[in-house]
Protein backbone atom coordinates (compact mmCIF):
# COMPACT_ATOMS: atom_id res chain seq x y z
CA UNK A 1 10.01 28.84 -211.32
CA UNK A 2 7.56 29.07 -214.20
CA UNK A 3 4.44 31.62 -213.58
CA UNK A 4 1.35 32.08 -216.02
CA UNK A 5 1.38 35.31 -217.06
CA UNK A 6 -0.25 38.34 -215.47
CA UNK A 7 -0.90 40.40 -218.19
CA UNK A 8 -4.87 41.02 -218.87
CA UNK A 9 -7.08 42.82 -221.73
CA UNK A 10 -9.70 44.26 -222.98
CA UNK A 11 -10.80 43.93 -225.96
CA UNK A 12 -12.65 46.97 -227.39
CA UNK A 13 -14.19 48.11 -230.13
CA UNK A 14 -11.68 50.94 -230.28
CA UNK A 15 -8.89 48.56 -228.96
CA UNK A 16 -7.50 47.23 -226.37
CA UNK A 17 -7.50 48.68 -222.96
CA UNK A 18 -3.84 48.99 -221.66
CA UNK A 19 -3.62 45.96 -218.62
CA UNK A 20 -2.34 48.46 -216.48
CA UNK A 21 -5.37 50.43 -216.67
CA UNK A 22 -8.05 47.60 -215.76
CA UNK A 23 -8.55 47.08 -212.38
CA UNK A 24 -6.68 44.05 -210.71
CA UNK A 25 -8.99 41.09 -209.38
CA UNK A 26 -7.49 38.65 -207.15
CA UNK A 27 -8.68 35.48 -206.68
CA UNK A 28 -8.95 35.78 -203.05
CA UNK A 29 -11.11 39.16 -204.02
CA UNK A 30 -12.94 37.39 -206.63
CA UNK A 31 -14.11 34.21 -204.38
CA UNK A 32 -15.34 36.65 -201.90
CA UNK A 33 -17.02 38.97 -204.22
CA UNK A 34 -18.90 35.49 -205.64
CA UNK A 35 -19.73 34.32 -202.22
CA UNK A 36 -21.62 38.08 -201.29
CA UNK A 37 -23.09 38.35 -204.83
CA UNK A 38 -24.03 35.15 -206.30
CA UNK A 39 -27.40 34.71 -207.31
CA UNK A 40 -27.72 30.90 -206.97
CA UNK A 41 -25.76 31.06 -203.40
CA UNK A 42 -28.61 34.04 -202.43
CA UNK A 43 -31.32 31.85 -203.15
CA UNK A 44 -29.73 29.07 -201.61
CA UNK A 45 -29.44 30.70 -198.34
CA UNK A 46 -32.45 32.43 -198.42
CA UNK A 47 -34.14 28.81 -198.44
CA UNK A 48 -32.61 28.57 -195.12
CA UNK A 49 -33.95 31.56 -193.84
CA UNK A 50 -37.35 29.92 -194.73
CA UNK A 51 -36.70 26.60 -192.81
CA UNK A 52 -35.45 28.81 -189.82
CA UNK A 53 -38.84 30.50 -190.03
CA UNK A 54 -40.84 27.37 -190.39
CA UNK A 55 -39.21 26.35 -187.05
CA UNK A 56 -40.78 29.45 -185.48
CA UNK A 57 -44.22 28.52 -186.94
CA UNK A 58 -44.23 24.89 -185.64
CA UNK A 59 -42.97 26.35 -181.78
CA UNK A 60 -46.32 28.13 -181.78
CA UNK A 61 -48.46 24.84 -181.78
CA UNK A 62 -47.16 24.72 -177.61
CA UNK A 63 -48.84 27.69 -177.02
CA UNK A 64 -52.89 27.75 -176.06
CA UNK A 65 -55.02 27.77 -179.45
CA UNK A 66 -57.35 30.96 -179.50
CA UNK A 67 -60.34 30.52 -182.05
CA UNK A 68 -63.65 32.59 -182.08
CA UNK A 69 -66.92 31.94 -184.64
CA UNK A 70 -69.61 34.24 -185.45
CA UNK A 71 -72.29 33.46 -187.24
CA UNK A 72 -75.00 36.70 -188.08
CA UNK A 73 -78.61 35.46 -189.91
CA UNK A 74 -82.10 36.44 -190.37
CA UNK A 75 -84.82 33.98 -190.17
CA UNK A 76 -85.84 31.97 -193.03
CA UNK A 77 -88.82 29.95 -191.29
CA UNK A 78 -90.22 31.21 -187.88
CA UNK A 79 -89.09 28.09 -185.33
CA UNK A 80 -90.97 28.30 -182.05
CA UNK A 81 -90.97 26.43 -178.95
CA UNK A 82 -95.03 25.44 -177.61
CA UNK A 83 -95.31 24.58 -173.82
CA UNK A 84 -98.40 22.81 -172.76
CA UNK A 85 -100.49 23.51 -170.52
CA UNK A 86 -99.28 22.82 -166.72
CA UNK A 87 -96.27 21.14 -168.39
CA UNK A 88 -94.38 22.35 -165.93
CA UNK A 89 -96.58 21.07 -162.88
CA UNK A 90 -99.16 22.98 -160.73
CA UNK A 91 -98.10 26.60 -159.19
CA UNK A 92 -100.93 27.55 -156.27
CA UNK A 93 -102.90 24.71 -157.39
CA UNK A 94 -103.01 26.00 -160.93
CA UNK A 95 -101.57 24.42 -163.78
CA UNK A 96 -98.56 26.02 -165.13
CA UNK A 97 -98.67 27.77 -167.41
CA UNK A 98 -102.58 27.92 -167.42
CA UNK A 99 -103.01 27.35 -171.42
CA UNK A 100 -100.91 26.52 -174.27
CA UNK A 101 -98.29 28.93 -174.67
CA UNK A 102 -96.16 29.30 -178.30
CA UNK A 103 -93.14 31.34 -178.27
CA UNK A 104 -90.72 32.46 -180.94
CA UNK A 105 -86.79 31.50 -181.46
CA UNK A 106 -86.67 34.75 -182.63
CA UNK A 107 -88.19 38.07 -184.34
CA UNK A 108 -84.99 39.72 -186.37
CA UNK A 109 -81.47 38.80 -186.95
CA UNK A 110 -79.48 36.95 -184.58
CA UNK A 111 -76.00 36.30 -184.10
CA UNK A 112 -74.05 33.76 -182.30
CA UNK A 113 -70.31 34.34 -180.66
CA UNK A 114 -68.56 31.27 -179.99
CA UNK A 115 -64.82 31.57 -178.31
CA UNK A 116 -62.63 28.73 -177.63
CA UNK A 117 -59.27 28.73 -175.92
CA UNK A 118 -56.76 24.92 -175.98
CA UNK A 119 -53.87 24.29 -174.57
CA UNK A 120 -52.39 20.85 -175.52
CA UNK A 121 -51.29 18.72 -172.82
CA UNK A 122 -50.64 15.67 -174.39
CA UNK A 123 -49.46 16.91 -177.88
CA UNK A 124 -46.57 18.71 -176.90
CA UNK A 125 -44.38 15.70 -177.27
CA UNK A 126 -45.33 15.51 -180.73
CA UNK A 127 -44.79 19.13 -181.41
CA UNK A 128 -41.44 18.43 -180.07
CA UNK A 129 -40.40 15.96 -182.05
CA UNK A 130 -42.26 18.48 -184.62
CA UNK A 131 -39.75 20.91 -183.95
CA UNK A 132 -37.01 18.75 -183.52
CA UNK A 133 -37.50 17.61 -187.77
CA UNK A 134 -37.54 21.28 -188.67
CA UNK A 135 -34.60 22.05 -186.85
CA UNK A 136 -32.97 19.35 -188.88
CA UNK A 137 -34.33 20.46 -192.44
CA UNK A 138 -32.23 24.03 -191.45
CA UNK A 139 -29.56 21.70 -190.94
CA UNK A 140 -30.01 20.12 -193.97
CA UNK A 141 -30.92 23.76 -196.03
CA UNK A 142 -27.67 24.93 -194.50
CA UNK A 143 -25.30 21.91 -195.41
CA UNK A 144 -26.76 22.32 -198.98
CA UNK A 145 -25.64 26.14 -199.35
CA UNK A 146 -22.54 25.28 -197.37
CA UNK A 147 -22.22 22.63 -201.09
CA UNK A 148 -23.45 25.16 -203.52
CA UNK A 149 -20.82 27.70 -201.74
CA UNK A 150 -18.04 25.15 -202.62
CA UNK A 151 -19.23 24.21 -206.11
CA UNK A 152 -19.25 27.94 -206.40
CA UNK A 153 -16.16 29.04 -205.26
CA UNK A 154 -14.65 25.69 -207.03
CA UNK A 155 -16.14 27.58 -210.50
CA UNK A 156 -14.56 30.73 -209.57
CA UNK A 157 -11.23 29.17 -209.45
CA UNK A 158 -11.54 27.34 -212.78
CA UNK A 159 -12.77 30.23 -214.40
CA UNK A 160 -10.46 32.71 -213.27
CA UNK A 161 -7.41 29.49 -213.87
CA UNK A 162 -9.09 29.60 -217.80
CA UNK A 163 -8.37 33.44 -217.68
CA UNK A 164 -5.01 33.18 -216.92
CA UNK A 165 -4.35 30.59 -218.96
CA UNK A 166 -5.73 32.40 -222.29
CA UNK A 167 -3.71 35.50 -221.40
CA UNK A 168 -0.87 32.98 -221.20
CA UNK A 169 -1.70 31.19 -224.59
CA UNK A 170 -1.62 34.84 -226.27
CA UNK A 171 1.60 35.94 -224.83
CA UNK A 172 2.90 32.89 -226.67
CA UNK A 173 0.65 33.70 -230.03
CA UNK A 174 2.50 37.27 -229.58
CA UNK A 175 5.53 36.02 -229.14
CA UNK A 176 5.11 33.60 -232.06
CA UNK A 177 3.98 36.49 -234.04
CA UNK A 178 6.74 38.28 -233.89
CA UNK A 179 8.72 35.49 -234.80
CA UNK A 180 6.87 35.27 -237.81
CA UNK A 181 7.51 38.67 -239.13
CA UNK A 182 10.97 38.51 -238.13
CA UNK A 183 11.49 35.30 -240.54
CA UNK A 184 9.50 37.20 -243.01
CA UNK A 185 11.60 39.93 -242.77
CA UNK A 186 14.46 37.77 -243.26
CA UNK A 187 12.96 35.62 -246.30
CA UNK A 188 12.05 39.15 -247.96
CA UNK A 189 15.71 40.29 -247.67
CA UNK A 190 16.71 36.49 -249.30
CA UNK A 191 13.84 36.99 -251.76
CA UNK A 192 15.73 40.20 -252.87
CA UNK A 193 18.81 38.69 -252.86
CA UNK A 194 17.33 35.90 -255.11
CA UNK A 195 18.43 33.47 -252.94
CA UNK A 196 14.97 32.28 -251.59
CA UNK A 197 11.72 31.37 -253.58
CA UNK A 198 8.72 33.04 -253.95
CA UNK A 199 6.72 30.21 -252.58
CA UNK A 200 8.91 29.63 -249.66
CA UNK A 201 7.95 34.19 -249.01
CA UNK A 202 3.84 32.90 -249.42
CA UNK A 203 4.55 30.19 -246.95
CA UNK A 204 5.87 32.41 -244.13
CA UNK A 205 3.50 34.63 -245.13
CA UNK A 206 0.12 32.27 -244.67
CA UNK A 207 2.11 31.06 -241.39
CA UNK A 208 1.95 34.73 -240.09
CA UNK A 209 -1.40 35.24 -241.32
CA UNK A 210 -2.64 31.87 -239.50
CA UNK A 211 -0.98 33.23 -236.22
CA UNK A 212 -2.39 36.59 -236.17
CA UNK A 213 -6.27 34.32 -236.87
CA UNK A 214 -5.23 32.52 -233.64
CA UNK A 215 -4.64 35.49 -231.85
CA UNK A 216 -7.92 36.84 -232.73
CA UNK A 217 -9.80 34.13 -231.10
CA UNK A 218 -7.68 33.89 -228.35
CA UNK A 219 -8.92 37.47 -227.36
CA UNK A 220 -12.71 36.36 -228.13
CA UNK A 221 -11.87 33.63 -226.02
CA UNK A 222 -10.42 35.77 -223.07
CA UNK A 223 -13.73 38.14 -223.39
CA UNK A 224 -16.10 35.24 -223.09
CA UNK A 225 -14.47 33.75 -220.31
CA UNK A 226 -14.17 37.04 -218.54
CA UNK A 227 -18.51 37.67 -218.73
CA UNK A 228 -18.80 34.05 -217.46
CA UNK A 229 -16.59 34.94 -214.34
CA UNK A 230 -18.16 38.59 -213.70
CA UNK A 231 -21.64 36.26 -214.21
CA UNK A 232 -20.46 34.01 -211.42
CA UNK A 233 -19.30 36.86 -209.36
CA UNK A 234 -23.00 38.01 -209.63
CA UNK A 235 -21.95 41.34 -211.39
CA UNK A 236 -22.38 43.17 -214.55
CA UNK A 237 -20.86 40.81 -217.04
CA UNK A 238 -19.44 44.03 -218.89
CA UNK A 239 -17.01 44.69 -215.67
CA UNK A 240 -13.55 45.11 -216.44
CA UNK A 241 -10.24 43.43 -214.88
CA UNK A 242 -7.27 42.19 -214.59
CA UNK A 243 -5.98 39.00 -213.32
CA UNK A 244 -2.75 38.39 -211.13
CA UNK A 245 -0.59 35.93 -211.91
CA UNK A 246 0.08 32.23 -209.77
CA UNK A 247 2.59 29.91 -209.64
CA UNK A 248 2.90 27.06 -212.26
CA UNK A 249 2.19 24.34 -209.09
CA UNK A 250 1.03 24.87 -205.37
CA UNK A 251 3.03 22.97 -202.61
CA UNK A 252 2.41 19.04 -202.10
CA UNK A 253 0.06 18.44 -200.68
CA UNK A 254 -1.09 16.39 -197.33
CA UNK A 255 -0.81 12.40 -197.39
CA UNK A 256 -4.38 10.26 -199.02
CA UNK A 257 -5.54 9.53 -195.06
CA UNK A 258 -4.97 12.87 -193.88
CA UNK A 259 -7.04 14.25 -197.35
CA UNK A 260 -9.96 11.21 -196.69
CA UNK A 261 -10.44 11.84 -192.94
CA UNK A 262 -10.89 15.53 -193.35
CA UNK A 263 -13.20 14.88 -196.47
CA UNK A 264 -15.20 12.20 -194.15
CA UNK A 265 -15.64 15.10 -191.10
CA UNK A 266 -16.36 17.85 -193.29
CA UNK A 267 -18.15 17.00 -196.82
CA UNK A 268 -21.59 18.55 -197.22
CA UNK A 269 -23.34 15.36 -198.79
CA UNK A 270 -22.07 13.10 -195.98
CA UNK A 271 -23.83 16.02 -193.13
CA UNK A 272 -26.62 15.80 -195.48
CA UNK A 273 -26.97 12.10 -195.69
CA UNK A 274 -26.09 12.36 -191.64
CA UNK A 275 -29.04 14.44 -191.24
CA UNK A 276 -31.29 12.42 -193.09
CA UNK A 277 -31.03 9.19 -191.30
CA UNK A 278 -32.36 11.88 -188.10
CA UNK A 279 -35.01 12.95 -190.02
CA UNK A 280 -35.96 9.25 -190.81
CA UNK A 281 -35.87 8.43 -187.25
CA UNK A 282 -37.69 11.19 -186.05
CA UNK A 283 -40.67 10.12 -188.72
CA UNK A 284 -40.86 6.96 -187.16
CA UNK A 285 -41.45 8.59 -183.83
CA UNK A 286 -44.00 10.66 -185.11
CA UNK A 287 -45.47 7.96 -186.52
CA UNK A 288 -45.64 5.91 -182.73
CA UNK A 289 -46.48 8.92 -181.46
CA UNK A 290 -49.99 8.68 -182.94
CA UNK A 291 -51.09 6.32 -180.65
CA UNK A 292 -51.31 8.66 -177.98
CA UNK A 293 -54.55 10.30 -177.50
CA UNK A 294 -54.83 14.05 -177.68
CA UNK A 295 -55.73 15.43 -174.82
CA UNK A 296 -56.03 19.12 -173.70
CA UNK A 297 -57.23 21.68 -171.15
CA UNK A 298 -60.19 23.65 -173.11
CA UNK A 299 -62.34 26.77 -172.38
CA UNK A 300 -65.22 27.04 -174.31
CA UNK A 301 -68.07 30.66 -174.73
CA UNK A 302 -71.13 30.61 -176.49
CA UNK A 303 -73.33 33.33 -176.65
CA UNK A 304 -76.08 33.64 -178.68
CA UNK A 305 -77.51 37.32 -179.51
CA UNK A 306 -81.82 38.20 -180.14
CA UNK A 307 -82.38 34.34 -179.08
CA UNK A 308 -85.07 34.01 -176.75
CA UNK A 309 -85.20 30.96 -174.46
CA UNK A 310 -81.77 29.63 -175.26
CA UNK A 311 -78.99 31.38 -172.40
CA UNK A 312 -77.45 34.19 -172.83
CA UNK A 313 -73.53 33.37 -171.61
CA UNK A 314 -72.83 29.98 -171.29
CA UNK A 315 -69.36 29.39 -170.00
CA UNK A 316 -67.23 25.97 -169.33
CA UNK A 317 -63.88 24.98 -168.89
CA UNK A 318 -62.61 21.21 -168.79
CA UNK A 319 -60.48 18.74 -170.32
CA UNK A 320 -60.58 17.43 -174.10
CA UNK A 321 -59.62 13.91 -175.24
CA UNK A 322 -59.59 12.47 -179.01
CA UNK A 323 -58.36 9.15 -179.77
CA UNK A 324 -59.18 7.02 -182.55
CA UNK A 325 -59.45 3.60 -180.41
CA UNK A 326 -59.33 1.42 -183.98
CA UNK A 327 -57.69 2.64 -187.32
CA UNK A 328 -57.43 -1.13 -188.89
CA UNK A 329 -53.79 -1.36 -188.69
CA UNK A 330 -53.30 2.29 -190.44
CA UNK A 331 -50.70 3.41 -187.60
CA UNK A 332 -49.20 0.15 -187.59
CA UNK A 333 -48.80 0.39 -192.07
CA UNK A 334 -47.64 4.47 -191.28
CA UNK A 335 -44.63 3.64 -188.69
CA UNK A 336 -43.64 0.18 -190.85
CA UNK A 337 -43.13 2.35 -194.08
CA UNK A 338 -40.75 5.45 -191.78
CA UNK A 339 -38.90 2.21 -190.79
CA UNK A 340 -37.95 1.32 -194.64
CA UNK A 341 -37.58 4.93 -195.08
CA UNK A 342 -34.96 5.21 -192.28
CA UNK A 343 -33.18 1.56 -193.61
CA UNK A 344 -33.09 3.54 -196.77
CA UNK A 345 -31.43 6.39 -195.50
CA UNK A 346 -28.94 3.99 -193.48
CA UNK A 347 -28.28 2.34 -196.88
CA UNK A 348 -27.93 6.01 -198.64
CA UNK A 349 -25.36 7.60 -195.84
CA UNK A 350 -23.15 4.39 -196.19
CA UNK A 351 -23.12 4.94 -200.13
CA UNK A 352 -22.04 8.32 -200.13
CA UNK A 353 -19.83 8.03 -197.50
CA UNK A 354 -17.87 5.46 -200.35
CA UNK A 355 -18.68 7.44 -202.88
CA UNK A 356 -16.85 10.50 -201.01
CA UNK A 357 -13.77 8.53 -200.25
CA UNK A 358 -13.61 7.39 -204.43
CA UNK A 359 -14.18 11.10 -205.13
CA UNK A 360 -11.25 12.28 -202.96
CA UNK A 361 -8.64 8.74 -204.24
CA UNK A 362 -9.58 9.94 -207.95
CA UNK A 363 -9.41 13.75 -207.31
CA UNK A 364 -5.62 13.12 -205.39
CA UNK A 365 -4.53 10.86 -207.77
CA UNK A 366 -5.63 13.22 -210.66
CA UNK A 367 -3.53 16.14 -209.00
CA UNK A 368 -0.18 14.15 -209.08
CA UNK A 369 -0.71 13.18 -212.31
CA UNK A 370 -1.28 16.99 -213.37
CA UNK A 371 1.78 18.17 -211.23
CA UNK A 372 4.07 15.81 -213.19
CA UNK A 373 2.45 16.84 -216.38
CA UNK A 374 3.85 20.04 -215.86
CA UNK A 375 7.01 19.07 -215.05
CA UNK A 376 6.96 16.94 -218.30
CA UNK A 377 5.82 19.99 -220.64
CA UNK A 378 7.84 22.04 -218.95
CA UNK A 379 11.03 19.95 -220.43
CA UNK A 380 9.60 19.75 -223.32
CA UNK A 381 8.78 23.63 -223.92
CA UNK A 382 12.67 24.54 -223.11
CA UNK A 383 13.73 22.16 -225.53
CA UNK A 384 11.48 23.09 -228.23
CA UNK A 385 12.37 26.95 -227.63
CA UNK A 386 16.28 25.77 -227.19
CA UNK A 387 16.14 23.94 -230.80
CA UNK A 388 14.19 27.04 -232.41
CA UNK A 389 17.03 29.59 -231.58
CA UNK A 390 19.20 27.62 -232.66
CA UNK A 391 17.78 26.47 -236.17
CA UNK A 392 16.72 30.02 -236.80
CA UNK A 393 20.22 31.30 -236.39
CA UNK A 394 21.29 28.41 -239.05
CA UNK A 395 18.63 29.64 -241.16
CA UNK A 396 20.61 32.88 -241.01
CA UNK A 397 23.79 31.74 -241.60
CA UNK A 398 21.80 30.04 -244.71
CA UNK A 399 23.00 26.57 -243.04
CA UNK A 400 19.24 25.29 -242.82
CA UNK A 401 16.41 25.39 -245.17
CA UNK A 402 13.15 27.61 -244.56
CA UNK A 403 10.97 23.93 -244.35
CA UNK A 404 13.11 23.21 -240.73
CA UNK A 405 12.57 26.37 -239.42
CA UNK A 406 8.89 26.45 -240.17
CA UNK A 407 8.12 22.69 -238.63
CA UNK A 408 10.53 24.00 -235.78
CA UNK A 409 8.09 27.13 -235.16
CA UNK A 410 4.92 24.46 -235.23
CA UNK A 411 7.05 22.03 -232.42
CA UNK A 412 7.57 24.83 -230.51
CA UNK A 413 4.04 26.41 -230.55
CA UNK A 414 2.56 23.02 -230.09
CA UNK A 415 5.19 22.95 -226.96
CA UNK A 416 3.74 25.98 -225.37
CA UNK A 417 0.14 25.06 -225.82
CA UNK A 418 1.00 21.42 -224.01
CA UNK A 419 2.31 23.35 -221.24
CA UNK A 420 -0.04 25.95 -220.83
CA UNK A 421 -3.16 23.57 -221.01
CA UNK A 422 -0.68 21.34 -218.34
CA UNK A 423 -1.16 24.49 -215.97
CA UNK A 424 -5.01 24.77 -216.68
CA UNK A 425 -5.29 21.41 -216.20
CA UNK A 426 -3.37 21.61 -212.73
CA UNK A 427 -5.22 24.24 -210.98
CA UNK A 428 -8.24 23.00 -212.11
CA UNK A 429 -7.80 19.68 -210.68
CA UNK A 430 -6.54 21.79 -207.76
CA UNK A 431 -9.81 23.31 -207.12
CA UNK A 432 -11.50 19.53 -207.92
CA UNK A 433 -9.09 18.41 -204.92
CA UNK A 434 -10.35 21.22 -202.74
CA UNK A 435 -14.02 21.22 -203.26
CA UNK A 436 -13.83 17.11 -202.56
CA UNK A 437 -12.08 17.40 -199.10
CA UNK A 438 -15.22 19.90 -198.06
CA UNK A 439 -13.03 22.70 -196.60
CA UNK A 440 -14.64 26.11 -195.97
């Protein structure tokens, strides 16, 4: 069986690092590593820390409501209460009190303490069904980090497959290479011998030249694609590794229903859409639920401080009711708009539920298409390599000319690229296949 190749490098400015060296990353190690450190899977969980604490905050509305006021002044105008005389009847057949008396609100400052303590009675079934929403938007937070964890771990794949396969790709450049200067070592020797041209020596020698270019990028490639997988591990992009090799094609895998029945149970945008339709119900309820009248047990204090005539400590406990007995037809408008909303979301989980089943047909029938591709290329690469030996060996029995060997060496090249971007294209469609059944 065919494997990509495990070698791995680092390009330096003082050369390359020997693979042996470099530390190995699996890709078991590096999907864990991304799932700890990634920045954009942090701040997706973090948001549902936040929902899990805005549950907490809205559970506190059940409790009794403690407010207190004070309110400290001085006297802008001097108020004052007069009492008339015997205004308050005879006392000992003497008018009470006996002349006009004025007295003062007050000569200084005053203050006034109020204190207030509610318990809702009547509300707590809509700080239930309060609750009950928030709970569902951590369900919701939590089924979109359980998607962004998938998406990433999908992108880890890919970009640790495009590793591999431009390691691969420049095994094949060195290996073509050396071909190269072994047919220019040849075409010298001929070139001595007078037996071969001088143009035919330039033509091997701008084929070698064009190799070596191609190698070049190839490692600028691999060094790029290496910072982008360190950036989606959520490390230093500078970190060096190694990657280990994988087999050209995984097992088969599990028949369409099987793969659409799991995708249907487990797929983050279907819980989300799930969830949704809740949430949409539970706004209509809230929306009903304003018809109720609030009503509460209340204690109320007031106190005022350097207030004459007013009391000192007035206490009272009793019961509180607020309704708003006409609203012209606002509740009525409120609760008929959360009932589109919740058709809407009715509408929206059927869609994606189709649109999930399409994703999973396209992404299965992609992956057989990419397994056979392999297979094809695969053919196709032995041939190519078969016909090369075989034509350079003419070429060195002088049976051939230098022009067959040279479009032999672009066949076969062009062969190992086919089959190497037929094992990038594999995996990748692999991790596609993966990501759309929702696993874990």
């Amino acid at each position: 069986m065919f494997v990509v190749s495990l070698i791995g490098r680092d390009v330096r400015a003082d050369g390359p690092t020997p693979p042996a060296i470099l530390p190995l990353l699996t890709l078991d190690e590096a999907i864990q590593i991304a799932i700890t450190n990634n920045r954009p899977l942090k701040i997706s969980n973090l948001e549902v820390d936040k929902s899990q604490w805005q549950v907490k905050d809205t559970k506190t509305k059940r409790l009794p409501a403690f407010q207190t006021y004070a309110f400290g002044s001085a006297m802008l105008t001097s108020p004052s209460f007069t009492f008339p005389r015997g205004i308050f009847g005879d006392l000992g057949g003497a008018p009470n009190p006996s002349h006009s008396t004025t007295v003062s609100l007050s000569s200084g400052p005053t203050a006034y303490v109020v204190a207030q303590v509610a318990q809702p009675l009547s509300q707590l079934y809509k700080v239930h069904l309060a609750v009950r929403e928030q709970e569902l938007s951590v369900d919701l937070n939590t089924e979109k980090a359980r998607g962004l964890r998938q998406s990433t771990i999908r992108d880890v794949k890919q970009a640790y497959y495009a590793v591999l396969q431009t390691e691969s790709s420049l095994d094949a450049e060195n290996a073509s290479v050396k071909q190269y200067e072994e047919l220019d070592r040849v075409v010298m020797q001929y070139l001595s011998q007078e037996t071969a041209l001088q143009s035919e020596s330039l033509d091997v020698k701008a084929k070698l030249a064009q190799e070596q270019y191609k190698v070049f990028q190839l490692q600028d490639t691999e060094q790029t694609q290496k910072e982008q997988l360190n950036n989606l591990l959520g490390r230093d992009i500078a970190t060096p590794f190694r990657v280990e090799q994988v087999p050209a094609a995984a097992p088969e895998e599990s028949e369409l229903k099987i793969a659409q029945q799991t995708a249907m149970s487990q797929r983050p945008e279907i819980k989300q859409a799930e969830i949704t339709v809740k949430q949409a119900e539970y706004d209509r309820r809230l929306a009903k639920a304003q018809y109720i009248p609030d009503v509460g047990a209340a204690f109320h204090y007031l106190s005022p401080f350097n207030v004459e005539i007013l009391p000192k400590n007035v206490a009272s406990a009793g019961v509180e009711i607020s309704w708003e007995p006409w609203d012209w037809g606002r509740r009525k408008d409120d609760i008929n708009q959360k009932q589109v909303a919740l058709d809407q979301s009715r509408y929206q989980l059927t869609d994606t539920q189709a649109k999930v089943l399409m994703d999973v047909n396209s992404k299965f029938r992609k992956l057989g298409e990419t397994r056979m591709l392999i297979t094809v290329t695969q053919a196709a690469q032995k041939a190519a390599t078969e016909k090369l030996r075989e034509i350079t060996e003419k070429f060195g029995q002088k049976s051939v000319l230098l022009r067959d060997v040279l479009q032999q060496q672009a066949a076969t090249a062009s062969a190992n690229s086919d089959y190497q971007q037929a094992i990038l294209a594999f995996w990748a469609a692999r991790a596609d296949f993966e990501k759309s059944l929702g696993e874990d």
